[in-house]
Protein backbone atom coordinates (compact mmCIF):
# COMPACT_ATOMS: atom_id res chain seq x y z
CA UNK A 1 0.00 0.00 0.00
CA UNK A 2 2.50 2.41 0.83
CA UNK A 3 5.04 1.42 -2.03
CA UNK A 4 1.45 1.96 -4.37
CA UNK A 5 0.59 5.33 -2.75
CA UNK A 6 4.19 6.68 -3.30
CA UNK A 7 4.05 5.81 -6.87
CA UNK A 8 1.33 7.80 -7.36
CA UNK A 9 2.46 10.37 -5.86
CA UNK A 10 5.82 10.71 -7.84
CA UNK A 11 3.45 10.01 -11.53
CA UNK A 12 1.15 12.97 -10.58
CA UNK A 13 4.18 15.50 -9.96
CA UNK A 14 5.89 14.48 -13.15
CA UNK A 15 2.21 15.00 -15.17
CA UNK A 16 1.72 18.31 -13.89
CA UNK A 17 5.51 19.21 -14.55
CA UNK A 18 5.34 17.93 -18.31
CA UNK A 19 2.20 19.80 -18.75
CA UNK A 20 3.39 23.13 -17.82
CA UNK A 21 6.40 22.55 -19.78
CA UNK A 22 4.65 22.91 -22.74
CA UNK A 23 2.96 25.74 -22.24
CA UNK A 24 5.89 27.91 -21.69
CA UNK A 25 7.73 26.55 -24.73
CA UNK A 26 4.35 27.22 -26.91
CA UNK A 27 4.24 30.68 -25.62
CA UNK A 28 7.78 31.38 -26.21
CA UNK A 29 7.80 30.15 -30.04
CA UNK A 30 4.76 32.17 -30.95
CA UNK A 31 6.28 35.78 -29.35
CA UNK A 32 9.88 34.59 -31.64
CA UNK A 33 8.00 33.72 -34.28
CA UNK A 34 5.52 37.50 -34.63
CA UNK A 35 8.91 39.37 -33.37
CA UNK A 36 10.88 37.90 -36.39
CA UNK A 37 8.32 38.53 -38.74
CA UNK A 38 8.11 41.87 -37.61
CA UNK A 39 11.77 42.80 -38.17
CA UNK A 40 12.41 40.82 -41.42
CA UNK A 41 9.25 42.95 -43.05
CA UNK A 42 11.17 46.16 -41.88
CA UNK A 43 13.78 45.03 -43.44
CA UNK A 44 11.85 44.47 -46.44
CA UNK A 45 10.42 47.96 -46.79
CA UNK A 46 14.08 49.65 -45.66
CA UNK A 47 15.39 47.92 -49.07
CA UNK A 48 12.99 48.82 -51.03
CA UNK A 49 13.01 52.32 -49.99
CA UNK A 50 17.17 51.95 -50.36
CA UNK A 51 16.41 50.82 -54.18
CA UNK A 52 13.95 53.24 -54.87
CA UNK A 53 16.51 56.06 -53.79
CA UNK A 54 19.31 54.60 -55.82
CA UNK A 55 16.96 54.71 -58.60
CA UNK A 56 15.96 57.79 -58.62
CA UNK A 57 20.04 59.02 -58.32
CA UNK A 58 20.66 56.81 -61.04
CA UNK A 59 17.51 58.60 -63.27
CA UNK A 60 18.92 61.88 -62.00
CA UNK A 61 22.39 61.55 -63.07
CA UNK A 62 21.48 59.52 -66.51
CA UNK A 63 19.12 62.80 -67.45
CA UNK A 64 21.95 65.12 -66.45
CA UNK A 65 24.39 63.20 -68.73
CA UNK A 66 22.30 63.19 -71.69
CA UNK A 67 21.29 66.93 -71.82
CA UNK A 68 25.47 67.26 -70.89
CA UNK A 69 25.99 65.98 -74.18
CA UNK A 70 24.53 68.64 -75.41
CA UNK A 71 27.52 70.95 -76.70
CA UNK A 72 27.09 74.99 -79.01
CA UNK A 73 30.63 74.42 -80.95
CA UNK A 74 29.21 78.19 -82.51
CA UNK A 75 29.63 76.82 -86.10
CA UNK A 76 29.73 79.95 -88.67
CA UNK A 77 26.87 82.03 -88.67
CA UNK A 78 27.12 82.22 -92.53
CA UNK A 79 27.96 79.57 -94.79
CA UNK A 80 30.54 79.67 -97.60
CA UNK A 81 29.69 81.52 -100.78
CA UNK A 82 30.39 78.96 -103.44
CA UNK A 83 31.40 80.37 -107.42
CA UNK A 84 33.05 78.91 -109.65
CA UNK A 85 35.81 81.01 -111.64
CA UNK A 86 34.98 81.35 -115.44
CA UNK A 87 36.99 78.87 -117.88
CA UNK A 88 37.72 79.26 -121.45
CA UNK A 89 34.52 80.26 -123.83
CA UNK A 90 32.43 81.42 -120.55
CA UNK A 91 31.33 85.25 -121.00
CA UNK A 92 33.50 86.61 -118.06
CA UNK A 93 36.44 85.14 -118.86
CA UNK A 94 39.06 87.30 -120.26
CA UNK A 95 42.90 86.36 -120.71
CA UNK A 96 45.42 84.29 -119.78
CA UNK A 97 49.17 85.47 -119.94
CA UNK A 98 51.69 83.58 -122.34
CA UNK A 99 53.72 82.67 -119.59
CA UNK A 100 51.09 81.17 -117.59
CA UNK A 101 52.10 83.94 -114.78
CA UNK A 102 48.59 85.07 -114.92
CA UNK A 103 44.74 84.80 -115.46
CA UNK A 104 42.51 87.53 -116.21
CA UNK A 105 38.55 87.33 -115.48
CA UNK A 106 35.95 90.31 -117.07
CA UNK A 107 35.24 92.80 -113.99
CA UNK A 108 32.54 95.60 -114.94
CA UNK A 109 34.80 97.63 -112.62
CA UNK A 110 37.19 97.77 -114.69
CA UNK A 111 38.29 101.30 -115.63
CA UNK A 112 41.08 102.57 -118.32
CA UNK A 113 42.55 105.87 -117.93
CA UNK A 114 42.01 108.85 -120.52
CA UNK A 115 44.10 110.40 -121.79
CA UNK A 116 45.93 107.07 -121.38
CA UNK A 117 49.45 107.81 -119.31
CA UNK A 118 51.42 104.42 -119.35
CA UNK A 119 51.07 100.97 -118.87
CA UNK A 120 50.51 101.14 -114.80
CA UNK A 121 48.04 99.36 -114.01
CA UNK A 122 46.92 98.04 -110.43
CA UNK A 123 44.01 96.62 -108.34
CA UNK A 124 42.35 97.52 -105.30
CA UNK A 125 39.76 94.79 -103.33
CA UNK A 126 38.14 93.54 -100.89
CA UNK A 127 36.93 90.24 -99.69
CA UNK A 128 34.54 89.16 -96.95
CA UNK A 129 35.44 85.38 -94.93
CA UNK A 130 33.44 84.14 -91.88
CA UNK A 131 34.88 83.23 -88.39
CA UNK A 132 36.37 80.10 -89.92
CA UNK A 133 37.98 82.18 -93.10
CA UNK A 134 35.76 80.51 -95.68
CA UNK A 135 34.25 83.33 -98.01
CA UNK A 136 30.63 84.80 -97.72
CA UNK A 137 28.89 87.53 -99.38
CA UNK A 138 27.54 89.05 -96.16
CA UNK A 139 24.40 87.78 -96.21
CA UNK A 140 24.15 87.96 -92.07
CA UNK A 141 25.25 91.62 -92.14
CA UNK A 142 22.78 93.51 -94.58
CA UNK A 143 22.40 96.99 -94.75
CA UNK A 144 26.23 97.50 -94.21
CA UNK A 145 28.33 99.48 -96.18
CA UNK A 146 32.60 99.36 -96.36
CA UNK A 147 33.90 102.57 -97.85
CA UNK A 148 37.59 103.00 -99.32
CA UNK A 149 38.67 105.97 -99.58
CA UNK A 150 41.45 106.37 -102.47
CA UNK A 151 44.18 109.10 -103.50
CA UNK A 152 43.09 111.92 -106.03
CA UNK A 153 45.31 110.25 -108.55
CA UNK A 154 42.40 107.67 -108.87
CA UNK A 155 39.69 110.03 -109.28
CA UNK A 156 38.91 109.52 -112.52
CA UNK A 157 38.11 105.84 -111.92
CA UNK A 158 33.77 105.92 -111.77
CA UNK A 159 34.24 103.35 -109.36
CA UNK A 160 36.98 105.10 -106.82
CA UNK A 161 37.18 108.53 -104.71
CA UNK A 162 36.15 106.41 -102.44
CA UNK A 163 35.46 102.83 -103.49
CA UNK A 164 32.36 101.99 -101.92
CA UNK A 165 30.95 97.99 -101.21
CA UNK A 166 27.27 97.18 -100.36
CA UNK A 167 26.76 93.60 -98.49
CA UNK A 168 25.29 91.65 -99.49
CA UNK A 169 27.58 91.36 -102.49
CA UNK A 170 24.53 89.12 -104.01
CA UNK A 171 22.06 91.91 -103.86
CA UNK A 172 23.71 94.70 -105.24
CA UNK A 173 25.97 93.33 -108.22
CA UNK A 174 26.06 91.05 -110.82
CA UNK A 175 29.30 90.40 -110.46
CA UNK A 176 29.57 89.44 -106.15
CA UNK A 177 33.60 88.75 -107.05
CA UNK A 178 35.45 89.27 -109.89
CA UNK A 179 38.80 87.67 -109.15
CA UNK A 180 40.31 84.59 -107.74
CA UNK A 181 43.13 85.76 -105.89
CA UNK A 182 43.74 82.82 -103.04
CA UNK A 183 43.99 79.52 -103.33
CA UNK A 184 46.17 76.96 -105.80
CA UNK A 185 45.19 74.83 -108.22
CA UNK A 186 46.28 73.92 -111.90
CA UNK A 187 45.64 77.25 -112.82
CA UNK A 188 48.36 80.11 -113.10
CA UNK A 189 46.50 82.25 -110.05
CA UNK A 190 43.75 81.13 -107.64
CA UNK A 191 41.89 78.12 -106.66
CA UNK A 192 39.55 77.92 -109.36
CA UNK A 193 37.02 80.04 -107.47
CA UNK A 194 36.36 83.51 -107.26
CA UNK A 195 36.99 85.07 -103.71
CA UNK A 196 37.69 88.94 -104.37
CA UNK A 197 35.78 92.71 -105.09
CA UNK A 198 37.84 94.90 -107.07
CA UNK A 199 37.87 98.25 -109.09
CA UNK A 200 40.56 98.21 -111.96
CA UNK A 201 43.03 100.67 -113.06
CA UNK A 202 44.66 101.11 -116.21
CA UNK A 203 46.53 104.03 -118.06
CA UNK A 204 48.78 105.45 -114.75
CA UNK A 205 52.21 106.86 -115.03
CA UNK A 206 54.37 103.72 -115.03
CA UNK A 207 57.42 105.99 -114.47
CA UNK A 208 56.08 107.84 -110.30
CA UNK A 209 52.31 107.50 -110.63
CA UNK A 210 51.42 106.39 -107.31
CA UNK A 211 47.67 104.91 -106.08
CA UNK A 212 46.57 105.05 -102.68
CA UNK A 213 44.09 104.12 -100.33
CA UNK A 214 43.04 104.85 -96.91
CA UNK A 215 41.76 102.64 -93.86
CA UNK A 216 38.21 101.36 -94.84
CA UNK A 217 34.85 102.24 -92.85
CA UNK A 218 32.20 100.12 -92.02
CA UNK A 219 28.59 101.98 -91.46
CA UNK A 220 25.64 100.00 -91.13
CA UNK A 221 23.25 98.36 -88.76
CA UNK A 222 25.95 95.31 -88.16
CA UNK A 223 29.00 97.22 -88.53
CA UNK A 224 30.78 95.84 -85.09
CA UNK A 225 30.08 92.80 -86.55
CA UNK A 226 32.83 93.34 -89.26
CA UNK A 227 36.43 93.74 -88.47
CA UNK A 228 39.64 94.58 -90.35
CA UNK A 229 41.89 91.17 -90.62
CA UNK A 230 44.49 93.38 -92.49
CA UNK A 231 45.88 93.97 -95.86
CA UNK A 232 47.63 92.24 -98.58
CA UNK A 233 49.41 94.14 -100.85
CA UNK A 234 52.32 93.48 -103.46
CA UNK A 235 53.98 95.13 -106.60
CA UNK A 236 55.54 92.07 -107.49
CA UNK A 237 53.72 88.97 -108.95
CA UNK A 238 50.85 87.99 -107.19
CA UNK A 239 51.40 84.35 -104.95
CA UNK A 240 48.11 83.01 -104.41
CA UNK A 241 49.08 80.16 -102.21
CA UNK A 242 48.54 82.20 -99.36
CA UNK A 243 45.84 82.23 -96.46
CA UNK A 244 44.08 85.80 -96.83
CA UNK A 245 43.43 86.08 -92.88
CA UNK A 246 47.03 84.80 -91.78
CA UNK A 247 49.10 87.11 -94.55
CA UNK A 248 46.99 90.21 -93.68
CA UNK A 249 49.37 92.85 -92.62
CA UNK A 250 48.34 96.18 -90.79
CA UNK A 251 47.75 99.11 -92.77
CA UNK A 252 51.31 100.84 -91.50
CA UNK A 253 52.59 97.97 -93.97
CA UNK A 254 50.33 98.80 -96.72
CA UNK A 255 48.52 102.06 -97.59
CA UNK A 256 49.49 102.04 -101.47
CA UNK A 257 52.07 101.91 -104.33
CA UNK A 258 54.52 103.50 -106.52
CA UNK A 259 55.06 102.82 -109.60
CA UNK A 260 58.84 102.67 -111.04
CA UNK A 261 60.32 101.05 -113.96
CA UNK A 262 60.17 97.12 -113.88
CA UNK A 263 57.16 97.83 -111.36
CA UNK A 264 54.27 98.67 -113.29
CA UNK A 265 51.21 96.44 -111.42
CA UNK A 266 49.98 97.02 -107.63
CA UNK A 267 47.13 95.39 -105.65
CA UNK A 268 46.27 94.90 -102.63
CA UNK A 269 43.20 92.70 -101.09
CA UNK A 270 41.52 94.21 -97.82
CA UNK A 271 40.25 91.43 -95.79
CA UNK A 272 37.61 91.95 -93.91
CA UNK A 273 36.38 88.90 -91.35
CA UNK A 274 32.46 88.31 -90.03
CA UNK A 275 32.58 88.72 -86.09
CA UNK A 276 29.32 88.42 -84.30
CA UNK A 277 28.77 89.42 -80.83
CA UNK A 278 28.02 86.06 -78.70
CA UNK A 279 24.73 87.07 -78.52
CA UNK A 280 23.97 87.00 -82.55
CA UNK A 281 24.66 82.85 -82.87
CA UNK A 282 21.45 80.78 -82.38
CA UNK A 283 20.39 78.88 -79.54
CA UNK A 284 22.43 75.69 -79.01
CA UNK A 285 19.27 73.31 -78.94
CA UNK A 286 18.55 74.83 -82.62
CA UNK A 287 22.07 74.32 -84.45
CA UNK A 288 24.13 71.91 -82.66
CA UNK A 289 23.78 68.35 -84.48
CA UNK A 290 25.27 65.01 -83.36
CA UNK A 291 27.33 63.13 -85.21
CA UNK A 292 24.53 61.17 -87.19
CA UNK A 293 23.42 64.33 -88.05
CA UNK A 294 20.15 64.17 -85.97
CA UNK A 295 18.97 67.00 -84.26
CA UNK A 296 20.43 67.66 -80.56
CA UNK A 297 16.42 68.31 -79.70
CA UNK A 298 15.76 64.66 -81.08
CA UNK A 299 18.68 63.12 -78.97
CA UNK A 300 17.41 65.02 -75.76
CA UNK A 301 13.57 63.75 -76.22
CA UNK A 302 14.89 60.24 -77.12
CA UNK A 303 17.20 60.32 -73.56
CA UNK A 304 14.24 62.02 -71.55
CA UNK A 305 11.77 59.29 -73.15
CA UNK A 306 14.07 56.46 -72.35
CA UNK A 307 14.48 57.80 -68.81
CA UNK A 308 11.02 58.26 -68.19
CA UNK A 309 10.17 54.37 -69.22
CA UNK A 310 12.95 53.32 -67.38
CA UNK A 311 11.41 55.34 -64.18
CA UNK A 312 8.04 53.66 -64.74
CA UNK A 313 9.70 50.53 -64.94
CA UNK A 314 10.97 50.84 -61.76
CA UNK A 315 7.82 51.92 -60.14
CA UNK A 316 6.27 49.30 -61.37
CA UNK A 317 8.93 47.09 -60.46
CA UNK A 318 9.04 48.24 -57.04
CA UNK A 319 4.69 48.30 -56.73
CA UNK A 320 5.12 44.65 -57.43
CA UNK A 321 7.94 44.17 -55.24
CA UNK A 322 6.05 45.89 -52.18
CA UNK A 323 2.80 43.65 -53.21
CA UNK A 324 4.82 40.90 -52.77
CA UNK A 325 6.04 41.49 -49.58
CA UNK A 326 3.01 42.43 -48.29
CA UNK A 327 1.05 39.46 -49.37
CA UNK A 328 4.35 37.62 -47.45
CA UNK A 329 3.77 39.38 -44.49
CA UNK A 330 -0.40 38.63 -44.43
CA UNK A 331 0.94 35.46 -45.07
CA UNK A 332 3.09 35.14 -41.58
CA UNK A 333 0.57 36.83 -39.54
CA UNK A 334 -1.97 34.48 -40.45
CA UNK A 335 0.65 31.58 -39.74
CA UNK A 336 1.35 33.20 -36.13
CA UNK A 337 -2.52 33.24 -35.89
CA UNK A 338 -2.55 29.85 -36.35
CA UNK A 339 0.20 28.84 -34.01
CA UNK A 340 -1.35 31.14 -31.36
CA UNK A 341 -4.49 29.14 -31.69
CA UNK A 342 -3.06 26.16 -31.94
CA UNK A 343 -1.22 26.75 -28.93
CA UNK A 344 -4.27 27.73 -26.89
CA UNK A 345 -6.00 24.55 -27.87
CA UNK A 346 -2.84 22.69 -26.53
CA UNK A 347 -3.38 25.00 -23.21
CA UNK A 348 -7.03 24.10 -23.41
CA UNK A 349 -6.72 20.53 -23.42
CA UNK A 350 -3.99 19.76 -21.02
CA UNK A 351 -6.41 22.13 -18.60
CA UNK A 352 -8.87 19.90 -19.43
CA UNK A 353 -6.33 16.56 -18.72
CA UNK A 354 -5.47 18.65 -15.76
CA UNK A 355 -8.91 18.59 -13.91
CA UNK A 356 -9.66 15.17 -14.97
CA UNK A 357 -6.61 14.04 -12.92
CA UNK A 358 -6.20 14.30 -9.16
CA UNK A 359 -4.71 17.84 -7.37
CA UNK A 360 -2.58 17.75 -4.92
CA UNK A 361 -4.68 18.00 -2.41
CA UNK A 362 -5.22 14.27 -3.34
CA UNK A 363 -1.39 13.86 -3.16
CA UNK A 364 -1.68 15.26 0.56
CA UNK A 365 -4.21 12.74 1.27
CA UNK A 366 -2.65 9.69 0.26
CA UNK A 367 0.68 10.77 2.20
CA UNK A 368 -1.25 11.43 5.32
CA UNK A 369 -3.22 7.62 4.90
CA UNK A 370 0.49 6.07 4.15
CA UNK A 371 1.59 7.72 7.60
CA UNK A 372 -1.30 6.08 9.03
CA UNK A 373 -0.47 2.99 7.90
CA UNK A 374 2.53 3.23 8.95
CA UNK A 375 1.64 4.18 12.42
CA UNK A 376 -0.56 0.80 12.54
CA UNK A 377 1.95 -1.32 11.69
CA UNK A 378 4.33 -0.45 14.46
CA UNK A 379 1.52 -1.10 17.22
């Protein structure tokens, strides 16, 4: 009896041990469990916010790029005047020397002394180049007028006291240029196309006649636009292999000619060079091309477009990404729901167990009739 009452003694305190065992390692799994999820879906939304930030940067810095690109090299503001010098059977051409030293072209303002005083003879021009030295007629400058003045010893000349130029050449003569004095070619003078504005003189004193001219002025709406490269001037034979800007000398080194036996010809070319205030050349967006040839507008849409699909990529990208996460995170609460109720059933039942089985007041009871036995048995 006692060895019986003992044994249920010990299998009651090891029931009620086991069963509140488990109900502090249920609770303990479901707080882990809801206190992971929690963290891991912060961590969820700090990336995405992190790649949504980088994103953007990266958009930022892409658009900045592509409208960097975007370079005003200030090309010309008037393009190259384009003619042809006259060849042999066309109306303005006129002679060629024997000796191949020179060509000849028909200029209307051309001009022969009378009476007729010798065989000096000379030129005096002008020619117009843009900012990269490639000849224009002046279209970009209208309105403007360059005026020459020249000694009294050329007064006769319809054309001089002064020589006066109206720009556009185009608009106001037939004849733009006359003369191809720069440039080489297979021809004895010139590059084959015509580049100068002259008057002509014929019939001077080839023995001390002596032509002269002063600085030119330039009057007109765009007359700071226009600005004296120099002057090239020589009594010996003309070398047209010569860049007009880069030989132009400054008038202290020019100014005119005397004739003198074995130097009957003079000329001289004033070169005159387009230069536009900053503020004249279009806007960059309008001129500048890219290499294709597309325009730089084009380029910058196509960029901004591509951006802007990129960007919606991303939100979408990131929309889904957050769905995701979120139906993930549902997902685990209703899992930790689950274990929570699970659990409680577990608590439910083994209270259930526990007041189907005997407390320990029962326990007491059985100790107090083993003592009582006990008692008995040493009477």
């Amino acid at each position: 009896m006692i060895t019986v009452g003992l044994c249920l003694l010990v299998s009651g305190l090891a029931t009620a041990g086991a069963a509140a065992g488990t109900d502090s390692v249920s609770t303990s799994t479901v707080i882990d469990t809801a206190e992971y999820a929690g963290i891991d879906g912060m961590q969820d939304e700090s990336e995405q916010t992190d790649g949504g930030g980088e994103n953007a940067t990266d958009g930022a810095n892409t658009d900045a790029d592509a409208h960097a690109d975007v370079r005003n090299p200030q090309p010309p503001i008037e393009d190259e005047y384009v003619e042809e010098a006259p060849e042999r059977g066309d109306e303005y051409f006129e002679a060629i020397a024997a000796d191949g030293r020179w060509i000849s072209y028909t200029n209307p303002r051309d001009r022969y002394r009378s009476p007729y005083l010798g065989e000096g003879s000379g030129k005096i021009c002008m020619t117009l180049v843009n900012e990269e030295g490639e000849q224009i007629v002046g279209e970009t400058v209208p309105n403007t007028t360059v005026t020459i003045p020249t000694s009294d010893s050329i007064d006769w000349h319809s054309y001089a006291g002064p020589m006066t130029v109206d720009l556009p050449l185009t608009e106001h003569y037939e004849r733009p240029y006359d003369a191809d004095q720069f440039g080489t070619s297979d021809l004895p003078q010139g590059d084959g196309y015509m580049d100068a504005h002259c008057i002509e003189i014929h019939g001077m004193p080839e023995d001390g006649g002596h032509v002269g001219y002063d600085e030119p002025r330039i009057d007109g709406e765009y007359a700071d636009w226009i600005e004296v490269a120099g002057y090239v001037q020589t009594q010996d034979t003309w070398d047209s292999d010569i860049d007009p800007v880069e030989a132009a000398e400054p008038y202290e080194e020019a100014g005119g000619w005397t004739y003198a036996e074995g130097d009957s010809h003079g000329q001289v070319v004033i070169v005159l060079q387009l230069d536009p205030p900053a503020d004249a050349y279009p806007d960059a967006e309008e001129t500048v091309t890219n290499e294709t040839g597309a325009d730089a507008d084009t380029e910058i849409e196509d960029a901004d477009t591509e951006l802007e699909a990129e960007s919606n990529g991303t939100e979408t990208d990131d929309a889904d990404e957050e769905s995701e996460d979120a139906d993930d995170e549902r997902a685990d609460e209703n899992d930790g729901a689950e274990n929570e109720t699970v659990s409680a059933s577990e608590d439910d039942e083994a209270s259930s167990n526990a007041s189907q089985m005997p407390g320990f007041g029962v326990f007491v009871a059985l100790a107090a009739l083993a003592g009582a036995i006990l008692a008995r048995g040493r009477r």
